[in-house]
PDB file of N, CA and C in Angstrom:
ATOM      1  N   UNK A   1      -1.307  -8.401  26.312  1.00  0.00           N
ATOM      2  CA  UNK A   1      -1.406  -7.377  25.295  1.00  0.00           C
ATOM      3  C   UNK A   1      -2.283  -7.902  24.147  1.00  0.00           C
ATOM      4  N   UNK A   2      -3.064  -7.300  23.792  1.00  0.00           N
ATOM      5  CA  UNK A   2      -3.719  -7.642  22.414  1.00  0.00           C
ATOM      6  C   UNK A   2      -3.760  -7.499  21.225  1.00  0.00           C
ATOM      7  N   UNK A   3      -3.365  -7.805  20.951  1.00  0.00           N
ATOM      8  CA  UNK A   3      -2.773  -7.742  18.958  1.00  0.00           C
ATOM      9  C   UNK A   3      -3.474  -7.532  18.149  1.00  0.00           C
ATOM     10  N   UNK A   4      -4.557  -8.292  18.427  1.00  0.00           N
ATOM     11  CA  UNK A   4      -6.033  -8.486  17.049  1.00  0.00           C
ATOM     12  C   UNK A   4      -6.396  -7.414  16.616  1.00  0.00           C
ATOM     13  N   UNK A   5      -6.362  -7.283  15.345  1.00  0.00           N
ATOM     14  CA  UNK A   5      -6.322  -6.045  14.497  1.00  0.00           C
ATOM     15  C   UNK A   5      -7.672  -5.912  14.530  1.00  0.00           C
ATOM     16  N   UNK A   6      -8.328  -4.402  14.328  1.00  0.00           N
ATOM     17  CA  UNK A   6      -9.209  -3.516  14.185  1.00  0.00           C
ATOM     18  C   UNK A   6      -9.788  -3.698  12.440  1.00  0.00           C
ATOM     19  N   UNK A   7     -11.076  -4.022  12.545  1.00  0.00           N
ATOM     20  CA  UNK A   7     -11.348  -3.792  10.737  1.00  0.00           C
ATOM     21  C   UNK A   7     -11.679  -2.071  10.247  1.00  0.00           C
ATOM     22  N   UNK A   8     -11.718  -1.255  10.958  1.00  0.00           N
ATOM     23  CA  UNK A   8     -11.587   0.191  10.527  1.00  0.00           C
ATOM     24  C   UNK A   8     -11.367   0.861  11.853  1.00  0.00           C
ATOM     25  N   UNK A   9     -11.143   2.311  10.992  1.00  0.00           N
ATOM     26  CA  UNK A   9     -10.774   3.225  12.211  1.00  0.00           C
ATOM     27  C   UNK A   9     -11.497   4.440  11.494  1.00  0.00           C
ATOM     28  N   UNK A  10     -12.632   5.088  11.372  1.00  0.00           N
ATOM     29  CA  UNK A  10     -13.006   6.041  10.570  1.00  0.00           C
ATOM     30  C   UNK A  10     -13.030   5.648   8.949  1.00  0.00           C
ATOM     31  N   UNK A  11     -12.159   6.884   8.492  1.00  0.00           N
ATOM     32  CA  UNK A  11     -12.289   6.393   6.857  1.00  0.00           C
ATOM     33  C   UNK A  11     -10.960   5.263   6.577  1.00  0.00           C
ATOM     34  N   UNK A  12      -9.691   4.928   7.547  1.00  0.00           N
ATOM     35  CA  UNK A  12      -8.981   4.008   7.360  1.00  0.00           C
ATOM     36  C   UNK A  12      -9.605   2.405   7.259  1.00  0.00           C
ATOM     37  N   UNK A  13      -9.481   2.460   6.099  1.00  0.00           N
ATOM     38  CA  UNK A  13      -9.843   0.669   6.403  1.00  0.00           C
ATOM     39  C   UNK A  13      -9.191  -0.132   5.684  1.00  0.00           C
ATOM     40  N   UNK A  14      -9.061  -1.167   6.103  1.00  0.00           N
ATOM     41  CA  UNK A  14      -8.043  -1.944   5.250  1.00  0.00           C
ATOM     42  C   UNK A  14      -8.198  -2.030   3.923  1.00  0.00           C
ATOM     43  N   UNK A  15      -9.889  -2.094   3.464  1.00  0.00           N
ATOM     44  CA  UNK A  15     -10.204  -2.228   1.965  1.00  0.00           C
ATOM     45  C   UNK A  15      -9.277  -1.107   1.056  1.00  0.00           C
ATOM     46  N   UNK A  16      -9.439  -0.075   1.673  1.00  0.00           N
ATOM     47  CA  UNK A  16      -9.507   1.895   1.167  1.00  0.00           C
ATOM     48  C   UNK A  16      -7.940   1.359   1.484  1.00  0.00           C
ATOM     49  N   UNK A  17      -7.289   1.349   1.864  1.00  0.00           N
ATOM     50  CA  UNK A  17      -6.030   1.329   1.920  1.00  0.00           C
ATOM     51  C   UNK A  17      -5.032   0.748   1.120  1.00  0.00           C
ATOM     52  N   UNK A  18      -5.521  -0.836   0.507  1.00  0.00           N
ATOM     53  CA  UNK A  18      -5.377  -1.779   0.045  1.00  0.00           C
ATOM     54  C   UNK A  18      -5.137  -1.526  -1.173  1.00  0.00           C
ATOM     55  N   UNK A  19      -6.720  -0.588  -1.832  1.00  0.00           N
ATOM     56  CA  UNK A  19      -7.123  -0.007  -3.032  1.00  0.00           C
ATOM     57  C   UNK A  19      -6.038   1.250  -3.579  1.00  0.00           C
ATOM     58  N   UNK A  20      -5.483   1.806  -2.266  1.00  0.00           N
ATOM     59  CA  UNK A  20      -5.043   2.849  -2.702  1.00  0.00           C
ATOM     60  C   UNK A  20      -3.187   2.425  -2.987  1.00  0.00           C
ATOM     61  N   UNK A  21      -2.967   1.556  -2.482  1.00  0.00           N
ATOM     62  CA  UNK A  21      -1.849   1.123  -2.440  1.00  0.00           C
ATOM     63  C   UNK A  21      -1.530   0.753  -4.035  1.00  0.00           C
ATOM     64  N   UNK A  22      -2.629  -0.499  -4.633  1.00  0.00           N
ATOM     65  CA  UNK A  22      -3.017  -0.592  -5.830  1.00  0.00           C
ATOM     66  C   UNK A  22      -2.661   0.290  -6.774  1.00  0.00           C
ATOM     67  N   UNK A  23      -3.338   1.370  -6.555  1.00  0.00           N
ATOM     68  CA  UNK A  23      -3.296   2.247  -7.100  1.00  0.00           C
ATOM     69  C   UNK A  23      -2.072   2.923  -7.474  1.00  0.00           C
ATOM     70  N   UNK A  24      -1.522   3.267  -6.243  1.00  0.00           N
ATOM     71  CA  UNK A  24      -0.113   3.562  -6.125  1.00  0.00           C
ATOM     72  C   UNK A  24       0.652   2.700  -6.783  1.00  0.00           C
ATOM     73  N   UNK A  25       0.725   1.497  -7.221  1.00  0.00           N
ATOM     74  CA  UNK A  25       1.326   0.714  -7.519  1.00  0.00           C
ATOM     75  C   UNK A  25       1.420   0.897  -9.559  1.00  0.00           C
ATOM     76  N   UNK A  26       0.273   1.277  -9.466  1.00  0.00           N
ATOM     77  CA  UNK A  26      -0.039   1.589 -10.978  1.00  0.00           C
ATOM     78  C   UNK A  26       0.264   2.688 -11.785  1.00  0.00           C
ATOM     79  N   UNK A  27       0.313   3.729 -11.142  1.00  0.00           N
ATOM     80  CA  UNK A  27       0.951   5.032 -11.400  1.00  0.00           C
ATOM     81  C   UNK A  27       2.674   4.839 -11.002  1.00  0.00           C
ATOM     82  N   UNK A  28       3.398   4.202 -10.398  1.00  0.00           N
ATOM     83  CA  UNK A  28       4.538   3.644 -10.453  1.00  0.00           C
ATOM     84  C   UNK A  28       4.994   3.077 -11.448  1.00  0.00           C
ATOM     85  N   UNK A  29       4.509   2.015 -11.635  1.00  0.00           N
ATOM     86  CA  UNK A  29       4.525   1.278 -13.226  1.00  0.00           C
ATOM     87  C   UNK A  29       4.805   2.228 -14.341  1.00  0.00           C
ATOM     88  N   UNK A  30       3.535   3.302 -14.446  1.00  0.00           N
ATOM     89  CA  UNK A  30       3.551   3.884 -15.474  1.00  0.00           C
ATOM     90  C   UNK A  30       4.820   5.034 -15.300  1.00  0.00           C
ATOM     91  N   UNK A  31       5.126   5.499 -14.153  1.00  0.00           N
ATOM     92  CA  UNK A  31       6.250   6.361 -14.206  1.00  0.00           C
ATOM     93  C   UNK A  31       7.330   5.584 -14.737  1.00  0.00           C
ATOM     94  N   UNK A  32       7.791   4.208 -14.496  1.00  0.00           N
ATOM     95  CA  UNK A  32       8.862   3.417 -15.009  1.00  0.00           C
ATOM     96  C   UNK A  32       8.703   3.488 -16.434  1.00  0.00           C
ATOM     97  N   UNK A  33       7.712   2.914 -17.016  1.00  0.00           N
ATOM     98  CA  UNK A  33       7.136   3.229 -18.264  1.00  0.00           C
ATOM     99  C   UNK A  33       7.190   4.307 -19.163  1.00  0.00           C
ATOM    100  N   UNK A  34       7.142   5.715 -18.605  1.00  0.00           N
ATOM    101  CA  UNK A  34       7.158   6.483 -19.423  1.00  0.00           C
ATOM    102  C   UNK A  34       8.885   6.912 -19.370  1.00  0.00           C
ATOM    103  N   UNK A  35       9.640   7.103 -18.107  1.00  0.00           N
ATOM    104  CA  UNK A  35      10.415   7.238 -17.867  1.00  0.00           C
ATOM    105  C   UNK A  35      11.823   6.748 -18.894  1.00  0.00           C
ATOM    106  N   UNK A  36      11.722   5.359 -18.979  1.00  0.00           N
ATOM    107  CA  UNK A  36      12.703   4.076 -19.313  1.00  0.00           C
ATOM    108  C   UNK A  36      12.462   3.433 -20.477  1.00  0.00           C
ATOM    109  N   UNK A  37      10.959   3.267 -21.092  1.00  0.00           N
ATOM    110  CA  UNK A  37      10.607   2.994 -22.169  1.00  0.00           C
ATOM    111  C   UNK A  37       9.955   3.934 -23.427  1.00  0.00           C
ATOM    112  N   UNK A  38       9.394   4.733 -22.616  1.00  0.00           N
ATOM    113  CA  UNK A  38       9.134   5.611 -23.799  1.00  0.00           C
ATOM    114  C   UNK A  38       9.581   7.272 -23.663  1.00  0.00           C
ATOM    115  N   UNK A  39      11.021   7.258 -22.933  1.00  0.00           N
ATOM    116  CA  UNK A  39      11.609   8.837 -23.822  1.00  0.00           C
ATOM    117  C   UNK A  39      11.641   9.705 -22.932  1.00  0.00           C
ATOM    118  N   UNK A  40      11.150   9.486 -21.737  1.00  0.00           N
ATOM    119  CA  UNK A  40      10.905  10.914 -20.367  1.00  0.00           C
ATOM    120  C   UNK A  40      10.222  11.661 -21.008  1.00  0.00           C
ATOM    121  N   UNK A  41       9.070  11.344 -21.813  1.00  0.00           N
ATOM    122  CA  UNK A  41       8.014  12.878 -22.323  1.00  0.00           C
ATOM    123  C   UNK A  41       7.905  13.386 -21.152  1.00  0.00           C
ATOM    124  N   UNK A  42       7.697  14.762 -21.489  1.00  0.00           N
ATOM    125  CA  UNK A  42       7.090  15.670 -20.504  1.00  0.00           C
ATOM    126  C   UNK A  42       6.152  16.196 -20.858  1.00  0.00           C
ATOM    127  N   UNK A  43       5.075  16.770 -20.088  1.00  0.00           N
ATOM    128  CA  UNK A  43       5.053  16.871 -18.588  1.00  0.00           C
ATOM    129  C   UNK A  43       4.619  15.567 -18.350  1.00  0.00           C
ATOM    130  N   UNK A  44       4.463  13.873 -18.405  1.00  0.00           N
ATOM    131  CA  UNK A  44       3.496  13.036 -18.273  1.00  0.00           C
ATOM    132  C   UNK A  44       4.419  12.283 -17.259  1.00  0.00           C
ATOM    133  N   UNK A  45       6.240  12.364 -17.592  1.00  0.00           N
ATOM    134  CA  UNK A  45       7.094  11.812 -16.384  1.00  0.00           C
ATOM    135  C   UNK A  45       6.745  12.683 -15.081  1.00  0.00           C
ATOM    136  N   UNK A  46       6.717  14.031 -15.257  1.00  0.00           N
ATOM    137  CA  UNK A  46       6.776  14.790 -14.310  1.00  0.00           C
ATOM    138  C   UNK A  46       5.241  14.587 -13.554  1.00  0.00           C
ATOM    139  N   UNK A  47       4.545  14.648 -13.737  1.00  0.00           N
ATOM    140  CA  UNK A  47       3.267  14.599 -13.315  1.00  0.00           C
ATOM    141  C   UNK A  47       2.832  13.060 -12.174  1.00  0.00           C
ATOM    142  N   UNK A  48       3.295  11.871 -13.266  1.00  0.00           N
ATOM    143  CA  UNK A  48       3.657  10.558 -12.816  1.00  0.00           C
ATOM    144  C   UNK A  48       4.255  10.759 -11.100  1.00  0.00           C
ATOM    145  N   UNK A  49       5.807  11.407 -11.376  1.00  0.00           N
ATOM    146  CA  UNK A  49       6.736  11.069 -10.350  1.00  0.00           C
ATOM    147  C   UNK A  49       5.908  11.837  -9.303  1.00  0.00           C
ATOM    148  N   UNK A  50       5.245  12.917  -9.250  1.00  0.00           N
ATOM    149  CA  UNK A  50       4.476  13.910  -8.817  1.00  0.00           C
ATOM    150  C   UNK A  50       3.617  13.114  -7.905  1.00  0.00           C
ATOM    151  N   UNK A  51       3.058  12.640  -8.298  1.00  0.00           N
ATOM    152  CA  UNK A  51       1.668  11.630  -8.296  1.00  0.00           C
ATOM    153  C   UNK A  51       2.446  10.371  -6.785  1.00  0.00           C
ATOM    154  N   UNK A  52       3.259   9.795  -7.109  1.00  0.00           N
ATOM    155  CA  UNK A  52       3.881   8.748  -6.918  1.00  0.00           C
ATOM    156  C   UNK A  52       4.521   9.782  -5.892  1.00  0.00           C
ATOM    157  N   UNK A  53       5.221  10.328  -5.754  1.00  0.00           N
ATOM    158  CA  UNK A  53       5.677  11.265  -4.549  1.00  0.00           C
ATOM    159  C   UNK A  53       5.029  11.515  -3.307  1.00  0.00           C
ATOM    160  N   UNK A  54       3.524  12.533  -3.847  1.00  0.00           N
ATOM    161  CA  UNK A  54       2.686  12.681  -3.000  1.00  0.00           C
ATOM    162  C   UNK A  54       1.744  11.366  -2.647  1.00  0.00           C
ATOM    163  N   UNK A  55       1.639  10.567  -3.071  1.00  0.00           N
ATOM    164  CA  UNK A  55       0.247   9.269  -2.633  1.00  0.00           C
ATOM    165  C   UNK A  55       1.667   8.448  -1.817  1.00  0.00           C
ATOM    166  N   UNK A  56       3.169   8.400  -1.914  1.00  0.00           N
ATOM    167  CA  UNK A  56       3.859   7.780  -0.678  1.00  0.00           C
ATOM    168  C   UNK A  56       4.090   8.120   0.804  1.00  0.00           C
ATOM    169  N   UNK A  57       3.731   9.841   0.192  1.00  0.00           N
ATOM    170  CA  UNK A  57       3.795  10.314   1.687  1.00  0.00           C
ATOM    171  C   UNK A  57       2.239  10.286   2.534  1.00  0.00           C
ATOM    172  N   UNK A  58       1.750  10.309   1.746  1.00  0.00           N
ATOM    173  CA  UNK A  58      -0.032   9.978   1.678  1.00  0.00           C
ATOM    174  C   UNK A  58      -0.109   8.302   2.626  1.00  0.00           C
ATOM    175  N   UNK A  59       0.415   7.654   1.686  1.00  0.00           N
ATOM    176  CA  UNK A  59       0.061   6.542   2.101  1.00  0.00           C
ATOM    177  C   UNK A  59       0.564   6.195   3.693  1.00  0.00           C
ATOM    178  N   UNK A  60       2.427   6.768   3.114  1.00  0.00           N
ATOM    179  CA  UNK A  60       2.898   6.267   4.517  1.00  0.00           C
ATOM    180  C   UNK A  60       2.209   6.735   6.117  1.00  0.00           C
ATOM    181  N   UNK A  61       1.732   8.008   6.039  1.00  0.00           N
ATOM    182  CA  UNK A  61       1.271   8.595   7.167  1.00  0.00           C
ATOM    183  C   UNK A  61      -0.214   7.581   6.979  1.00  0.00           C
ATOM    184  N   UNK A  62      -0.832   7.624   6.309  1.00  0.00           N
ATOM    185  CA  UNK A  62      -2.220   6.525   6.775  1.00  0.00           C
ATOM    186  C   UNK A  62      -1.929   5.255   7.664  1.00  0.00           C
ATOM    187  N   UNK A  63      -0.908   4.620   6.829  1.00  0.00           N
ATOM    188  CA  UNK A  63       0.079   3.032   6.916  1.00  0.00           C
ATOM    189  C   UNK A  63       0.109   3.407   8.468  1.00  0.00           C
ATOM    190  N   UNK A  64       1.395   4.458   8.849  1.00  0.00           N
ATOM    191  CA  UNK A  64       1.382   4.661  10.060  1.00  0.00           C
ATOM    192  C   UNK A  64       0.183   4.829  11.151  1.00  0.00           C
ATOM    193  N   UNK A  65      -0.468   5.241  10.882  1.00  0.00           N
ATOM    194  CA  UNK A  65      -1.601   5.566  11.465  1.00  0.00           C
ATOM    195  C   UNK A  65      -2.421   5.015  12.136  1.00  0.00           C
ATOM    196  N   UNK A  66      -2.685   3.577  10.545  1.00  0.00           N
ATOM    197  CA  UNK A  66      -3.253   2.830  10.894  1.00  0.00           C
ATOM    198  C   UNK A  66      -2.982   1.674  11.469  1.00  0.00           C
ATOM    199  N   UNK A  67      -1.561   1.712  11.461  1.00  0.00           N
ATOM    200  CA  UNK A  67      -0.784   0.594  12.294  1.00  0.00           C
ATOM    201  C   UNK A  67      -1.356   0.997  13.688  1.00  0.00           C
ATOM    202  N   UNK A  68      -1.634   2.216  13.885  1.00  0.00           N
ATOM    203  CA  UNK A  68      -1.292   2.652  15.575  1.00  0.00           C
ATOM    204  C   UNK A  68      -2.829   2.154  15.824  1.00  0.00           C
ATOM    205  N   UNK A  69      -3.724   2.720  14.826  1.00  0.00           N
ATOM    206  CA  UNK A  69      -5.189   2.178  15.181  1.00  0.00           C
ATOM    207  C   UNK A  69      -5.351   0.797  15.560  1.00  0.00           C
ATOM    208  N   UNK A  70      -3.867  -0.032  14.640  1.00  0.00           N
ATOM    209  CA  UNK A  70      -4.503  -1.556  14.651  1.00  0.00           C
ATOM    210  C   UNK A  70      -5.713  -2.251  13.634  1.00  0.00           C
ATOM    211  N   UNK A  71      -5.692  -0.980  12.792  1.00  0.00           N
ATOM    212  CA  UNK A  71      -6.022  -1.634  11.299  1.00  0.00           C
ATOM    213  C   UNK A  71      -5.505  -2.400  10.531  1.00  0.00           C
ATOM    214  N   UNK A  72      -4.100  -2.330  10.951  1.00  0.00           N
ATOM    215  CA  UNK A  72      -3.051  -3.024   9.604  1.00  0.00           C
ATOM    216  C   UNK A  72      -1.985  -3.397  10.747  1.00  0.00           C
ATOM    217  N   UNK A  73      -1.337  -4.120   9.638  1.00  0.00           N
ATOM    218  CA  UNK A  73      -0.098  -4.921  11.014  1.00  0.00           C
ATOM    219  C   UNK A  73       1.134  -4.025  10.883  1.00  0.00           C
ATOM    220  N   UNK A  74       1.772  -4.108  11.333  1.00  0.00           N
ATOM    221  CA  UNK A  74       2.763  -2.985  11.895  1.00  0.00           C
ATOM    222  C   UNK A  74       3.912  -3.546  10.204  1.00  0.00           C
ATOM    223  N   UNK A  75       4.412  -4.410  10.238  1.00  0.00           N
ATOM    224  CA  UNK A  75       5.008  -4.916   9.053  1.00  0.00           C
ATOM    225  C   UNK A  75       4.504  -4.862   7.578  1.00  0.00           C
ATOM    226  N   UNK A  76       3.006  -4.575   7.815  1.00  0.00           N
ATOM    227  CA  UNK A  76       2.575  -3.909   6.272  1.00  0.00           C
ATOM    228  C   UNK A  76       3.106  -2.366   6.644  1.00  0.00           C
ATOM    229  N   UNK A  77       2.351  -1.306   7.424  1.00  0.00           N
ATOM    230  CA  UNK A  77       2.926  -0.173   7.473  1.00  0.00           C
ATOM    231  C   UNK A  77       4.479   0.177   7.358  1.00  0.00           C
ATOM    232  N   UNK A  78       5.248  -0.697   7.940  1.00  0.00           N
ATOM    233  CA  UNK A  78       6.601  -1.011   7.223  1.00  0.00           C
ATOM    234  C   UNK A  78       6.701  -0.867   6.074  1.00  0.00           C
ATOM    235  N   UNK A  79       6.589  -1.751   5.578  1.00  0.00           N
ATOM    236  CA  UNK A  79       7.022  -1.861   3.964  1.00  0.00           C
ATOM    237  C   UNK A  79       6.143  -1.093   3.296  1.00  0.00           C
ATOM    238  N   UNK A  80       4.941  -0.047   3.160  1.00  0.00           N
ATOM    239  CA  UNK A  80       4.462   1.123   2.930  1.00  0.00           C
ATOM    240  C   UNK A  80       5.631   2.392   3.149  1.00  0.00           C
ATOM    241  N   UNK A  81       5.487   2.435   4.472  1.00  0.00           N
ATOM    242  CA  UNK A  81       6.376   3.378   4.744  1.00  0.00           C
ATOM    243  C   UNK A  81       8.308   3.986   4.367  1.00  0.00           C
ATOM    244  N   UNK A  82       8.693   2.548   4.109  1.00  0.00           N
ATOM    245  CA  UNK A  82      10.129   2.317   4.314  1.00  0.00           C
ATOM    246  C   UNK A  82       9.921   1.813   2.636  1.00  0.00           C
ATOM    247  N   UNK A  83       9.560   1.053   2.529  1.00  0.00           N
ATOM    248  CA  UNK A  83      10.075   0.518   0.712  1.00  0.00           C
ATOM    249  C   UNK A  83       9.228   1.193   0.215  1.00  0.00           C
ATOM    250  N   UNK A  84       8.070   1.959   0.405  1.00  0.00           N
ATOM    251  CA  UNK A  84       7.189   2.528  -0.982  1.00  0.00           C
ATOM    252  C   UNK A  84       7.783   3.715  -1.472  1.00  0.00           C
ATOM    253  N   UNK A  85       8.453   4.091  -1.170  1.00  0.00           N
ATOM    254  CA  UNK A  85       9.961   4.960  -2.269  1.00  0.00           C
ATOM    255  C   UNK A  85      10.093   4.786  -2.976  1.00  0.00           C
ATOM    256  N   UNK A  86      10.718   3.388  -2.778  1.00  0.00           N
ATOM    257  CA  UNK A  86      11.567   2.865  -3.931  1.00  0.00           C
ATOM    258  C   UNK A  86      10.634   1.752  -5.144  1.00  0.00           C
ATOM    259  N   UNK A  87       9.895   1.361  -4.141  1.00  0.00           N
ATOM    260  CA  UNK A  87       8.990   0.483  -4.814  1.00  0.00           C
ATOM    261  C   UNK A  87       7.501   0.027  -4.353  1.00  0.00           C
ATOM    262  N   UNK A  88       6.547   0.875  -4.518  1.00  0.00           N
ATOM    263  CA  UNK A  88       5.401   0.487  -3.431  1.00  0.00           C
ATOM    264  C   UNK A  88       4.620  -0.719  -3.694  1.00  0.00           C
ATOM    265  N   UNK A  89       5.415  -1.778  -4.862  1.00  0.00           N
ATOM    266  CA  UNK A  89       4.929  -2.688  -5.235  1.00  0.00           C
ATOM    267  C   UNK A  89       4.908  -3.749  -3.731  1.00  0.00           C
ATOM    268  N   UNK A  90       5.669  -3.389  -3.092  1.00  0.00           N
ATOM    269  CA  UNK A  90       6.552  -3.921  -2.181  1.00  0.00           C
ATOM    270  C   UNK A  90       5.156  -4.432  -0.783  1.00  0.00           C
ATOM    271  N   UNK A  91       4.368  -2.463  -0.972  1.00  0.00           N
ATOM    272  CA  UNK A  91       3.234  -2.186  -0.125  1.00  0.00           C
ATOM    273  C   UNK A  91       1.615  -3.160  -0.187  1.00  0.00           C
ATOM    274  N   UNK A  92       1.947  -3.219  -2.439  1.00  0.00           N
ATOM    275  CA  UNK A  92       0.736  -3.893  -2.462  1.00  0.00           C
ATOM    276  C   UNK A  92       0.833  -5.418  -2.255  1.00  0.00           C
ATOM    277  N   UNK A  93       2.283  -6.040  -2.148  1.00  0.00           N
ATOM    278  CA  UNK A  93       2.636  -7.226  -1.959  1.00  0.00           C
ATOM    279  C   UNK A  93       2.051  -7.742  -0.398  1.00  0.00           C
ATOM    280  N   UNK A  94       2.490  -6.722   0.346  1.00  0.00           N
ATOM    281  CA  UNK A  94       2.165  -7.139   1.832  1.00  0.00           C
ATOM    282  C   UNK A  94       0.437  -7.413   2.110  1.00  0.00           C
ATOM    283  N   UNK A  95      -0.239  -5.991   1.763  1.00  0.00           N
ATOM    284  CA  UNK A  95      -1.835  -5.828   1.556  1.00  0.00           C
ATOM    285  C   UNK A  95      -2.392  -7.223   1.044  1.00  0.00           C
ATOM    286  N   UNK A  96      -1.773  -7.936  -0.212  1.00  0.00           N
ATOM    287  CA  UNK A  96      -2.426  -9.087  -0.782  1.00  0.00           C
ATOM    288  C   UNK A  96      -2.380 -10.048   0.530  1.00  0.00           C
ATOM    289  N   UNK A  97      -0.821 -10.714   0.813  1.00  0.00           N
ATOM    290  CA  UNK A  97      -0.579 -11.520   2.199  1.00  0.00           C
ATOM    291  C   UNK A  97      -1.558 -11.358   3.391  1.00  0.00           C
ATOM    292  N   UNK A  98      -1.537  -9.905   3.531  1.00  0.00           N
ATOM    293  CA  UNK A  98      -1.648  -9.783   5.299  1.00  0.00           C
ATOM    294  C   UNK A  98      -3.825 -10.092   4.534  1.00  0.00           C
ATOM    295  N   UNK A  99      -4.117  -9.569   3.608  1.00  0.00           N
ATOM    296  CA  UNK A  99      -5.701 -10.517   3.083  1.00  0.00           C
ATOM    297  C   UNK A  99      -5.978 -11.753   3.430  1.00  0.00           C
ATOM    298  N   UNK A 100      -4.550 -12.527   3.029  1.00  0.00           N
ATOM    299  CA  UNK A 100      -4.717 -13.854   2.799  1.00  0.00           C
ATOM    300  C   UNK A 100      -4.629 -14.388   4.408  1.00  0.00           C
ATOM    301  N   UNK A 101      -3.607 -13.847   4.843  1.00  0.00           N
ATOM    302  CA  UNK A 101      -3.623 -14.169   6.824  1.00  0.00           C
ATOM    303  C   UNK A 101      -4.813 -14.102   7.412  1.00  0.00           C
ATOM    304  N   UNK A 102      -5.575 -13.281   6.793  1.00  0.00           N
ATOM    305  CA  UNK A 102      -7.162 -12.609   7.559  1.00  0.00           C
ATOM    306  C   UNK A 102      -7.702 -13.277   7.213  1.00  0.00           C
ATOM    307  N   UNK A 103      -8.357 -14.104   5.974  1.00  0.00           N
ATOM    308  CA  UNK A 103      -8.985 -14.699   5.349  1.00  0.00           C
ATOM    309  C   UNK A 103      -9.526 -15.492   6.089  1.00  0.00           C
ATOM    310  N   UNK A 104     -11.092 -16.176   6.332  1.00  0.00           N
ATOM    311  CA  UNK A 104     -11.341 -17.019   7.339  1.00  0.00           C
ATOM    312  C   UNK A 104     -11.327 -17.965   6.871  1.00  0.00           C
ATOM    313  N   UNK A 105     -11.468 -18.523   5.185  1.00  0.00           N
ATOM    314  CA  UNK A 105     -11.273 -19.813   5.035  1.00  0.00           C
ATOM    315  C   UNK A 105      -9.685 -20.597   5.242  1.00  0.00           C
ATOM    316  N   UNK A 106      -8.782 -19.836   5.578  1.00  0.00           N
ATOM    317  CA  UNK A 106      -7.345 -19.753   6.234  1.00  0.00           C
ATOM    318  C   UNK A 106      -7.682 -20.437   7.108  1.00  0.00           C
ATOM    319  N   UNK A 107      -8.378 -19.892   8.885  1.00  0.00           N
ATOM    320  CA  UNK A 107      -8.834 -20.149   9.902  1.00  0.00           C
ATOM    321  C   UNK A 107      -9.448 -21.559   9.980  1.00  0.00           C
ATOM    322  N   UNK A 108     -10.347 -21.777   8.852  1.00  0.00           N
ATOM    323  CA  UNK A 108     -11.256 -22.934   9.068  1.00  0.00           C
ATOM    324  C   UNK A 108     -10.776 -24.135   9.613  1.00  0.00           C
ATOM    325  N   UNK A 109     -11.617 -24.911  10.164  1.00  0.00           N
ATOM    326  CA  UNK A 109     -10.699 -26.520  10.499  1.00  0.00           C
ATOM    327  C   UNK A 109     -10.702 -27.376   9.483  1.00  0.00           C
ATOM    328  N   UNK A 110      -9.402 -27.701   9.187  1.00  0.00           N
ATOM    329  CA  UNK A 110      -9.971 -29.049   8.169  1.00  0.00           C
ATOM    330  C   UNK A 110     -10.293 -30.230   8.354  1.00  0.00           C
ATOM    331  N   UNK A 111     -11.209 -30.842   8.063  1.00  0.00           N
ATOM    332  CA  UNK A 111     -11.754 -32.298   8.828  1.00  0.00           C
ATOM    333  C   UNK A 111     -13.066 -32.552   7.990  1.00  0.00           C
TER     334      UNK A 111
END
């Protein structure tokens, strides 16, 4: 069976994915933020959670997707899919790692 991940699949690519996770991660923040520290203004909580709602279900179906393509490893789409609910910090945590696994100066020999 072959494992070795795919570097794109169309517009899925690990970069675009990575970025968007990021992203996601930042508009999270700020929902905690407006939420917990400054007062639940509205509409800017509502809009936030909005935001953060739709880019998890967004993400997770890509995550999935691209697991199946073999863009991404099945354990990042995991923790996209399953923890970016609650915390998609969780998503951009994996994205940084599963970088660093890919990385070829990782690979290199040392000698």
């Amino acid at each position: 069976m072959n494992t070795r991940l795919r570097p794109a699949a169309g517009p899925l690519t690990f970069t675009r994915l990575k970025w968007t996770s990021f992203a996601h991660s930042c508009i999270y923040l700020a929902l905690l933020l407006s939420a917990f520290a400054a007062g639940k203004p509205e509409p800017v909580t509502f809009a936030l959670g909005l935001a953060h709602g739709l880019l998890w279900i967004s993400m997770s179906l890509a995550c999935i997707t691209a697991a199946r393509l073999r863009v991404v490893a099945l354990r990042l789409a995991v923790a996209v899919a399953v923890l970016g609910g609650i915390g998609p910090f969780f998503g951009s945590y994996e994205f940084v790692r599963e970088e660093h696994r890919r990385s070829p100066a990782r690979r290199a020999p040392v000698g």
